[in-house]
N, C-alpha and C. Protein backbone atom coordinates (compact mmCIF):
# COMPACT_ATOMS: atom_id res chain seq x y z
N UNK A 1 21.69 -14.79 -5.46
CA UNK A 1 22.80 -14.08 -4.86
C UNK A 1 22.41 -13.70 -3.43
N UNK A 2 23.62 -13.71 -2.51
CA UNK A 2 23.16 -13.55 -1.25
C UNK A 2 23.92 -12.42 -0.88
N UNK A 3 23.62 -11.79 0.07
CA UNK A 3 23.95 -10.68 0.88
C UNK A 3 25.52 -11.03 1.16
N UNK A 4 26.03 -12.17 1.82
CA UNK A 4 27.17 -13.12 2.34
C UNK A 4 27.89 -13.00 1.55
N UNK A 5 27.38 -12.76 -0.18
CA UNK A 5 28.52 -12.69 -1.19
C UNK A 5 29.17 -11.47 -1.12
N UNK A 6 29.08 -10.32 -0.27
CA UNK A 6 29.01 -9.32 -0.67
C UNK A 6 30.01 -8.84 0.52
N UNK A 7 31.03 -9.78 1.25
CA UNK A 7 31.44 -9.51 2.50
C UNK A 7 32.89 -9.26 2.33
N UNK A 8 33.61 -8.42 0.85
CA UNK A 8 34.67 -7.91 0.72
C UNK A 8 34.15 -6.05 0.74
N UNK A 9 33.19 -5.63 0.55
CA UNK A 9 33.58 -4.37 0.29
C UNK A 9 32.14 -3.92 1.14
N UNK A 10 31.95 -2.66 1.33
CA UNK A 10 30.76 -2.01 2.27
C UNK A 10 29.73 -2.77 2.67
N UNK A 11 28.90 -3.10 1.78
CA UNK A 11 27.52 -3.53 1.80
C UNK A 11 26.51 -3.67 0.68
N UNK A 12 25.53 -4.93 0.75
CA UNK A 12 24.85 -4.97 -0.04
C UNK A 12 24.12 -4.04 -0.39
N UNK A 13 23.12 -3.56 -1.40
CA UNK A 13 22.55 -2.37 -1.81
C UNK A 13 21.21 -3.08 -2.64
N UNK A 14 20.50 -3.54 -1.95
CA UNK A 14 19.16 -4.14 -2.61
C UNK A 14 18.14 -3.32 -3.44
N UNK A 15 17.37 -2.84 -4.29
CA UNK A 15 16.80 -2.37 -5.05
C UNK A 15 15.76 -3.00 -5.54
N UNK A 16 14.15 -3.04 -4.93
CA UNK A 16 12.95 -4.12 -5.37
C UNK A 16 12.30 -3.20 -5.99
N UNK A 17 11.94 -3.51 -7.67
CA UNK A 17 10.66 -3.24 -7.78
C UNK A 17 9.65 -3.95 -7.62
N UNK A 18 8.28 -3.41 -6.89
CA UNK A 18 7.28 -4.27 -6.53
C UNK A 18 6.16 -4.10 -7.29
N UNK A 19 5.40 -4.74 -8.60
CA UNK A 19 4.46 -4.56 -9.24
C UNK A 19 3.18 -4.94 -8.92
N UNK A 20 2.34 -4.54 -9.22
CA UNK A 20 0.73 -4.87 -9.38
C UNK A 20 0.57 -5.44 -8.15
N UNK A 21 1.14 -4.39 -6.92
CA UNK A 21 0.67 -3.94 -5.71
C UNK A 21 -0.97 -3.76 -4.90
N UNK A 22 -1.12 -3.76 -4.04
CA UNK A 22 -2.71 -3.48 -3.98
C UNK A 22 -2.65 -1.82 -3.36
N UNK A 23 -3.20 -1.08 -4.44
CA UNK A 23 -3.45 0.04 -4.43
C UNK A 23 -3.95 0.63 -3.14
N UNK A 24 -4.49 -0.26 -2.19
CA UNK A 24 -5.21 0.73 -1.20
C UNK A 24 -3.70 0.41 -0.06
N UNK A 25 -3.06 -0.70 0.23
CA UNK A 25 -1.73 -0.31 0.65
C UNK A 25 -0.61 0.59 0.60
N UNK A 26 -1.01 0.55 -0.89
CA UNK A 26 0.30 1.59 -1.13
C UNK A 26 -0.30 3.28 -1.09
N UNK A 27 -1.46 3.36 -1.41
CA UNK A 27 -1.84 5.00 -0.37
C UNK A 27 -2.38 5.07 0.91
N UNK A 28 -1.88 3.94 1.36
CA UNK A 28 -2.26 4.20 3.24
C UNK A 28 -0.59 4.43 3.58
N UNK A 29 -0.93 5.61 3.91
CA UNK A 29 0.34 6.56 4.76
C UNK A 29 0.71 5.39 6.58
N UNK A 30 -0.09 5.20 7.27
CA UNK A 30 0.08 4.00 8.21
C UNK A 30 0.67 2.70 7.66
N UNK A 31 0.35 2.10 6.54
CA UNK A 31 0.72 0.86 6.31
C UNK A 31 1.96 1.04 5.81
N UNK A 32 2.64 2.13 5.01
CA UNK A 32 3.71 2.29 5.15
C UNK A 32 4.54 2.76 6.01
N UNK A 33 4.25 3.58 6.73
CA UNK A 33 4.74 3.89 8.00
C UNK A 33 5.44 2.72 9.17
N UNK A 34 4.09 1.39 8.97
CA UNK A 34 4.43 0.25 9.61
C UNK A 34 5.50 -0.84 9.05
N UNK A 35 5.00 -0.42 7.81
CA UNK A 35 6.62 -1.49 7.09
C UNK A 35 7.60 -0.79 7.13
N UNK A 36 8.19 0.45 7.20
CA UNK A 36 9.20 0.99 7.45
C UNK A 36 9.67 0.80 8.89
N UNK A 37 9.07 0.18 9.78
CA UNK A 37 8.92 0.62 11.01
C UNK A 37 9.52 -1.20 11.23
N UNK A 38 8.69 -2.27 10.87
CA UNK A 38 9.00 -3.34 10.55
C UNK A 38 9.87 -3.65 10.25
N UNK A 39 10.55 -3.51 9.08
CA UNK A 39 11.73 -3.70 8.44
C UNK A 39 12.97 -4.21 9.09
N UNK A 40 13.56 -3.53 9.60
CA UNK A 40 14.58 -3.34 10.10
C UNK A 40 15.03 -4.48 11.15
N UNK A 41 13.57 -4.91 12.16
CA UNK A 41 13.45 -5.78 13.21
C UNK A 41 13.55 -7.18 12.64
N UNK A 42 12.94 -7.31 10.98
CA UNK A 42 12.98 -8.45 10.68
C UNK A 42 13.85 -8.80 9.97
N UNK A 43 15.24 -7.45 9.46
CA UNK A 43 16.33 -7.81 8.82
C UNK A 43 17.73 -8.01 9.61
N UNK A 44 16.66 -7.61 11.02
CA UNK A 44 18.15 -7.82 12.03
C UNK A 44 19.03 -6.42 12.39
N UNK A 45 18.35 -5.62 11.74
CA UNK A 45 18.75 -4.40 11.50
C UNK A 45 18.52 -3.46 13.17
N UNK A 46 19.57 -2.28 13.17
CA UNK A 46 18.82 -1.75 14.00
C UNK A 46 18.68 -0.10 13.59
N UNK A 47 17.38 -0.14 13.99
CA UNK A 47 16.64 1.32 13.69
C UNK A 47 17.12 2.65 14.50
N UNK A 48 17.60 3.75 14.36
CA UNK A 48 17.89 4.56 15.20
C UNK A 48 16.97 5.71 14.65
N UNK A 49 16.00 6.06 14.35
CA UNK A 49 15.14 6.67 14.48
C UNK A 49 13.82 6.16 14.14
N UNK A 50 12.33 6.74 14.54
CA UNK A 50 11.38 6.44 13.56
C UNK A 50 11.14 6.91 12.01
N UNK A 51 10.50 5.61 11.58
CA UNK A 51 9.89 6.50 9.78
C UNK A 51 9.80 7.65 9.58
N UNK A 52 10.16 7.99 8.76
CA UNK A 52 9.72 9.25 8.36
C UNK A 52 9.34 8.90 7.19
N UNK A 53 7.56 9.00 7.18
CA UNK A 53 6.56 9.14 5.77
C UNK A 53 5.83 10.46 5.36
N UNK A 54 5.72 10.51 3.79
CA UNK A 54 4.70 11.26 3.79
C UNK A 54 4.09 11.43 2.25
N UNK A 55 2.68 11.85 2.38
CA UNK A 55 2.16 11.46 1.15
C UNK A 55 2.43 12.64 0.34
N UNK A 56 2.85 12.79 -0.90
CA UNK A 56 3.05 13.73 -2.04
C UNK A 56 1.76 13.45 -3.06
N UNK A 57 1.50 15.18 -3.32
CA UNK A 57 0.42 15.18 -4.74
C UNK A 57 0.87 15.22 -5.75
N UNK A 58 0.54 15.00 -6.47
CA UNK A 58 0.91 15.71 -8.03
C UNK A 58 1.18 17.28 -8.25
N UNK A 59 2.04 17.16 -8.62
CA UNK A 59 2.58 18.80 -9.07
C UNK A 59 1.77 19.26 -10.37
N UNK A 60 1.96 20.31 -10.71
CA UNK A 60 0.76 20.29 -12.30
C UNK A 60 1.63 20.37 -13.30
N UNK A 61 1.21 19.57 -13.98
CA UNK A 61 1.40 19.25 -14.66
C UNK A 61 1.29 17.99 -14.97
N UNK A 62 1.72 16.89 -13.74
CA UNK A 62 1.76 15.57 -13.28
C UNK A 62 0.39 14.90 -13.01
N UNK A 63 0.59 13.22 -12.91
CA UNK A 63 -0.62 13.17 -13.01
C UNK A 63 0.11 12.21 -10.94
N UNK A 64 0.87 11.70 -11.23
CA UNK A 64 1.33 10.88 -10.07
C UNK A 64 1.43 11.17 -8.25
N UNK A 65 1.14 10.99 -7.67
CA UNK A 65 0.87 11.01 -6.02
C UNK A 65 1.44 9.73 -5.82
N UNK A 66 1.18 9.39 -4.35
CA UNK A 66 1.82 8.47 -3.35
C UNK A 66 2.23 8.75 -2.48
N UNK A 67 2.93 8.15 -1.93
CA UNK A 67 3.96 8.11 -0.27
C UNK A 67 5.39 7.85 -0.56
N UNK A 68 6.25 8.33 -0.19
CA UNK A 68 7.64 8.66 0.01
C UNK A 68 8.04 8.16 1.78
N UNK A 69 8.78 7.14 2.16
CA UNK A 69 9.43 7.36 2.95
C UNK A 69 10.85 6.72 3.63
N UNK A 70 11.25 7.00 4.63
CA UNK A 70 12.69 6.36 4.75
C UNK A 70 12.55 6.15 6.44
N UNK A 71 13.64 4.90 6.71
CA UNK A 71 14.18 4.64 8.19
C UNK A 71 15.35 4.30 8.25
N UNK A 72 15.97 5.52 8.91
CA UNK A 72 17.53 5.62 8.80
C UNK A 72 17.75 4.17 10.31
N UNK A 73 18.72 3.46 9.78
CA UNK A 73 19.06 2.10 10.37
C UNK A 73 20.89 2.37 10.77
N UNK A 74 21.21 2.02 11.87
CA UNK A 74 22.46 2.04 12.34
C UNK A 74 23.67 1.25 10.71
N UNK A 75 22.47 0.70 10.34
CA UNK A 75 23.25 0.22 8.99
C UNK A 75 23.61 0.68 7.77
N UNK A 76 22.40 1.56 8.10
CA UNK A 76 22.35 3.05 6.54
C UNK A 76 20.72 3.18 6.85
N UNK A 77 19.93 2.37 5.49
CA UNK A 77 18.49 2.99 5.49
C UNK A 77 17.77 2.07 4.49
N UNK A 78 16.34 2.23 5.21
CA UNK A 78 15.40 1.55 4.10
C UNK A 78 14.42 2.83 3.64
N UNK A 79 14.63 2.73 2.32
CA UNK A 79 13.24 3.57 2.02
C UNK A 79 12.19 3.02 0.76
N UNK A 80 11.31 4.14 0.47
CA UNK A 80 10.41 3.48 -0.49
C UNK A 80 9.33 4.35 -1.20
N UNK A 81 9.17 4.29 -2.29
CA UNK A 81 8.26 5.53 -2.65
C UNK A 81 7.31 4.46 -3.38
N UNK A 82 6.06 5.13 -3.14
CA UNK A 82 4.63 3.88 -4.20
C UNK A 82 3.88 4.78 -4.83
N UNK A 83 3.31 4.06 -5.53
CA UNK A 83 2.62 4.85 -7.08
C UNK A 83 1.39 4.16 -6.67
N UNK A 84 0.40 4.11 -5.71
CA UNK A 84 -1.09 3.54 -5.67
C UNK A 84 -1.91 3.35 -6.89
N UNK A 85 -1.64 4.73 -8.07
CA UNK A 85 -2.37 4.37 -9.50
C UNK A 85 -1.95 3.28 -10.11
N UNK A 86 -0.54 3.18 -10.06
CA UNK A 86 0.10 2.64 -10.86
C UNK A 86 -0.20 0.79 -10.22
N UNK A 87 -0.11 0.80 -9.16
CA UNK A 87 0.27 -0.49 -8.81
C UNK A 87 1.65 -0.96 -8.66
N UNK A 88 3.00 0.24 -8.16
CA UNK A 88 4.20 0.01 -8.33
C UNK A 88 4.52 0.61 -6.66
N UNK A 89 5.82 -0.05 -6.62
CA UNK A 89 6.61 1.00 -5.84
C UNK A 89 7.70 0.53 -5.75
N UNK A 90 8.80 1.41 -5.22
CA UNK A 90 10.36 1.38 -5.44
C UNK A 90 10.99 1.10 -4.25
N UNK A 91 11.73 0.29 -4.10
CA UNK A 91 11.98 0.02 -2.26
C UNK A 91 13.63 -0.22 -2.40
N UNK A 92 14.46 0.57 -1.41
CA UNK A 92 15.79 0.32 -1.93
C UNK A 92 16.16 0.20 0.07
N UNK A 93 17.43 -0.86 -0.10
CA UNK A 93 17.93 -1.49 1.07
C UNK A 93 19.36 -1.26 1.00
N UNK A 94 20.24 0.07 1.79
CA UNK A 94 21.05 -0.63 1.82
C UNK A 94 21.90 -1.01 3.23
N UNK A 95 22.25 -1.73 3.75
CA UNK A 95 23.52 -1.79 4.59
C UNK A 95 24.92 -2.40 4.71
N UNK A 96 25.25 -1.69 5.41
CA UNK A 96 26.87 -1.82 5.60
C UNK A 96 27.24 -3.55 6.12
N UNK A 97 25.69 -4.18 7.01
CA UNK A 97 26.16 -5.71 7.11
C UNK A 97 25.74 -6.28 6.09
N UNK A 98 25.44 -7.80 6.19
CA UNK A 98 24.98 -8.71 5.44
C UNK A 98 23.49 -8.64 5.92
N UNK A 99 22.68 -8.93 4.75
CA UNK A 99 21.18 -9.30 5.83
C UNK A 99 20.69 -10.40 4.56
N UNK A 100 19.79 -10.97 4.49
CA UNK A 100 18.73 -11.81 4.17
C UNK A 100 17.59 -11.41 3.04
N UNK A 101 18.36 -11.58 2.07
CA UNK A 101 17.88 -10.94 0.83
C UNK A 101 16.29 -11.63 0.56
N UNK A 102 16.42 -12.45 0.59
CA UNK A 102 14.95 -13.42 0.65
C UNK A 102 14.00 -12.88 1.24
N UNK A 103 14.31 -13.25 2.32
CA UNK A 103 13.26 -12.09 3.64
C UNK A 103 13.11 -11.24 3.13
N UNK A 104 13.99 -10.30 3.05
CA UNK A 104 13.67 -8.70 2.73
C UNK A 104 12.84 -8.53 1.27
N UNK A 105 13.19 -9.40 0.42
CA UNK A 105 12.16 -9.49 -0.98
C UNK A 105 10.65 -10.09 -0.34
N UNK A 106 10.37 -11.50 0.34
CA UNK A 106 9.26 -11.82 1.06
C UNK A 106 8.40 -10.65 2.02
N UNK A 107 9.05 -10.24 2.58
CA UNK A 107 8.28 -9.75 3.51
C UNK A 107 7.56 -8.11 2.87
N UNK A 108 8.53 -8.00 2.09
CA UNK A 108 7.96 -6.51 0.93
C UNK A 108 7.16 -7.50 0.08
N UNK A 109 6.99 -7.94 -0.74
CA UNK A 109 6.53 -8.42 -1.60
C UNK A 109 5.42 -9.03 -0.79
N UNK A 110 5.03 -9.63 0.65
CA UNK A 110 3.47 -9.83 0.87
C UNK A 110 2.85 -8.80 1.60
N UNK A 111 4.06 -8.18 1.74
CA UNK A 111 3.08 -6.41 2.63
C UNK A 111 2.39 -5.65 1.97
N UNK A 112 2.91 -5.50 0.42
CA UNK A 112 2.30 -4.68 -0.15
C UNK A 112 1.53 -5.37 -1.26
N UNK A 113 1.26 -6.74 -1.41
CA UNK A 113 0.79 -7.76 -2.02
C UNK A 113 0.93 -8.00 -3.52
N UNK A 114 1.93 -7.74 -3.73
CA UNK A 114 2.88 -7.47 -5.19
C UNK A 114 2.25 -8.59 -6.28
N UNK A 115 2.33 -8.65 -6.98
CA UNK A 115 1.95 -9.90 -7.78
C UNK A 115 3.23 -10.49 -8.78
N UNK A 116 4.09 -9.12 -8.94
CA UNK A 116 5.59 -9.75 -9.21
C UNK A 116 6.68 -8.25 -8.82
N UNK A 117 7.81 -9.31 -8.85
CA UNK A 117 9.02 -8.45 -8.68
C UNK A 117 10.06 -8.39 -9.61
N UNK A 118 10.87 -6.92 -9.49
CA UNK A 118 12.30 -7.25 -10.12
C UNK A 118 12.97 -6.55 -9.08
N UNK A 119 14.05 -7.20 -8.55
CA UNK A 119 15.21 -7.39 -8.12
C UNK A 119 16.79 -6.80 -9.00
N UNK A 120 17.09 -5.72 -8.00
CA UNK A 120 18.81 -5.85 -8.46
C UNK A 120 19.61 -5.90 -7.00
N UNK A 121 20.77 -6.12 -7.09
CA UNK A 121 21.45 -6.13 -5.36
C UNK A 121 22.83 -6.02 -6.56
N UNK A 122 23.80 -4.74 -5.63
CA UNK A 122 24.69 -4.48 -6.07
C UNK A 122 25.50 -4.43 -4.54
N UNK A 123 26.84 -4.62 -5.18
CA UNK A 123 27.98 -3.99 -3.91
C UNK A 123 28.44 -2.82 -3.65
N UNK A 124 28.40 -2.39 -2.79
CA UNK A 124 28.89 -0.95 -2.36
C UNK A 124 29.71 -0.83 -2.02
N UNK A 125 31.01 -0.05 -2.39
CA UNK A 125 31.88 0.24 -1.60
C UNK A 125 33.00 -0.62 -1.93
N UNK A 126 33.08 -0.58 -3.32
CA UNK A 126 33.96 -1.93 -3.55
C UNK A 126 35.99 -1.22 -3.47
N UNK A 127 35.66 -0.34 -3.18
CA UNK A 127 37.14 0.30 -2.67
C UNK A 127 37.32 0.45 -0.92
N UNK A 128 35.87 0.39 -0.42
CA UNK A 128 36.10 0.31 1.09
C UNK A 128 36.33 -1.25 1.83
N UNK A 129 36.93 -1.96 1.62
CA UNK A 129 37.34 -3.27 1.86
C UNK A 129 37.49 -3.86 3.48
N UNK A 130 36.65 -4.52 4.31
CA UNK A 130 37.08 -4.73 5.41
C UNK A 130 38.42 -6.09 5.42
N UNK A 131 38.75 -6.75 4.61
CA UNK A 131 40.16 -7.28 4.70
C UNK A 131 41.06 -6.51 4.71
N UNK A 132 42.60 -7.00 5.16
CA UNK A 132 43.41 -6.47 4.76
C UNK A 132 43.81 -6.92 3.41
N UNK A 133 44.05 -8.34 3.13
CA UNK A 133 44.45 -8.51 2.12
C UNK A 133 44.26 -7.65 0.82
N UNK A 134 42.60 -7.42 1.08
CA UNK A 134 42.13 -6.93 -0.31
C UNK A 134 42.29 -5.62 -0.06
N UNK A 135 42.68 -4.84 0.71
CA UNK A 135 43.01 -3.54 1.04
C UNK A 135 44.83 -3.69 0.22
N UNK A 136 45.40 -4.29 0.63
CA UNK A 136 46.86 -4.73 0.04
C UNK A 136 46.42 -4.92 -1.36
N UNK A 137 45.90 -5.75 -1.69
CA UNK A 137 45.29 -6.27 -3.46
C UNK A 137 45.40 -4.27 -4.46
N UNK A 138 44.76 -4.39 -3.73
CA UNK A 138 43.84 -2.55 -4.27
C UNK A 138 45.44 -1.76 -4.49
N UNK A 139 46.38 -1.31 -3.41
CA UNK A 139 46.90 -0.97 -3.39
C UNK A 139 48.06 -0.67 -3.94
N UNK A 140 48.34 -2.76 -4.84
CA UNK A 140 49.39 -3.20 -5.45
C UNK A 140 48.69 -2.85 -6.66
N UNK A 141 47.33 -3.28 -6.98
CA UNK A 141 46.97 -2.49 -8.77
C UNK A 141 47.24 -0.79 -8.60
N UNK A 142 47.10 0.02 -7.92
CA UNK A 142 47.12 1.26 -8.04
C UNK A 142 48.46 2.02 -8.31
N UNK A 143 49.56 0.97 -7.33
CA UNK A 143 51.10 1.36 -7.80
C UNK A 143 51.37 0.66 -8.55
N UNK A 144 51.22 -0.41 -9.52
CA UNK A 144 51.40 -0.70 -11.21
C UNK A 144 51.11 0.79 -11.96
N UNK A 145 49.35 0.57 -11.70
CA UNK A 145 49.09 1.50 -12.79
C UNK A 145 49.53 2.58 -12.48
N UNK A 146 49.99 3.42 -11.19
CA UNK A 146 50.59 4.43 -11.50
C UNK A 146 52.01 4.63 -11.97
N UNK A 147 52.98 3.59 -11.77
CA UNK A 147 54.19 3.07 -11.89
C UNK A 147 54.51 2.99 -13.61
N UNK A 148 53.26 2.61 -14.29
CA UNK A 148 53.42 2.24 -15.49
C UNK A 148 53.84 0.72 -15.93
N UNK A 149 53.59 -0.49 -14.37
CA UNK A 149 53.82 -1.34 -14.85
C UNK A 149 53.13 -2.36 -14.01
């Protein structure tokens, strides 16, 4: 599925999990800092602020730490939180254009040196429609069903 499919309603909404990661990436506060920082340039995206990272401890009770962070993009935002014990982390994409789902799985998946992924990409915004037609479409189901017919 491509991003391109996704060019009736807001924007794609990518969601990677990245497994069996290399642990010393995913608790270097810089190396994430730099893929957040990255991102954006190689999705075509444009960045309107810098990263904002930062590393979290475990609360008590917990046993889990890592890094948390986000880069708000004229498009929306990339962010990402990693589990260094674990060998995981959570990376979610979304914007309002189309971008290059491939890439954006490649270039996460050798930054943080994943050994596998799962993938979801959903549509956003499937009532915010840049056609008209499908703005008309929407409009004609809504006065049925409110019409009763």
């Amino acid at each position: 599925m491509r991003a391109t499919d996704f060019a009736e309603a807001l924007g794609p909404h990518l969601k990677v999990d990245l497994y069996e990661c290399d642990p010393m990436v995913l608790a270097d506060l810089d190396a994430v800092y730099e893929f957040l920082d990255r991102a954006p340039d190689i999705l075509g995206m444009t960045k309107i602020m810098p990263p904002y990272v930062f590393k979290y401890r475990p609360l008590p009770g917990h046993e889990d730490s890592g890094i948390s962070g986000v880069v708000m993009i004229a498009e929306s935002h990339v962010s990402i939180h990693t589990w260094p014990e674990k060998g995981f982390a959570a990376l979610d994409l979304f914007s309002c254009k189309p971008f290059d789902i491939a890439a954006a799985v490649e270039f996460s998946e050798s930054w943080f040196k994943a050994g596998h992924y799962h993938l979801k990409l959903t549509n956003r915004g499937l009532e915010f429609p840049r056609n008209l037609a499908v703005v008309q479409g929407y409009m004609d189901r809504e006065r049925r069903v409110l019409g009763g017919g």
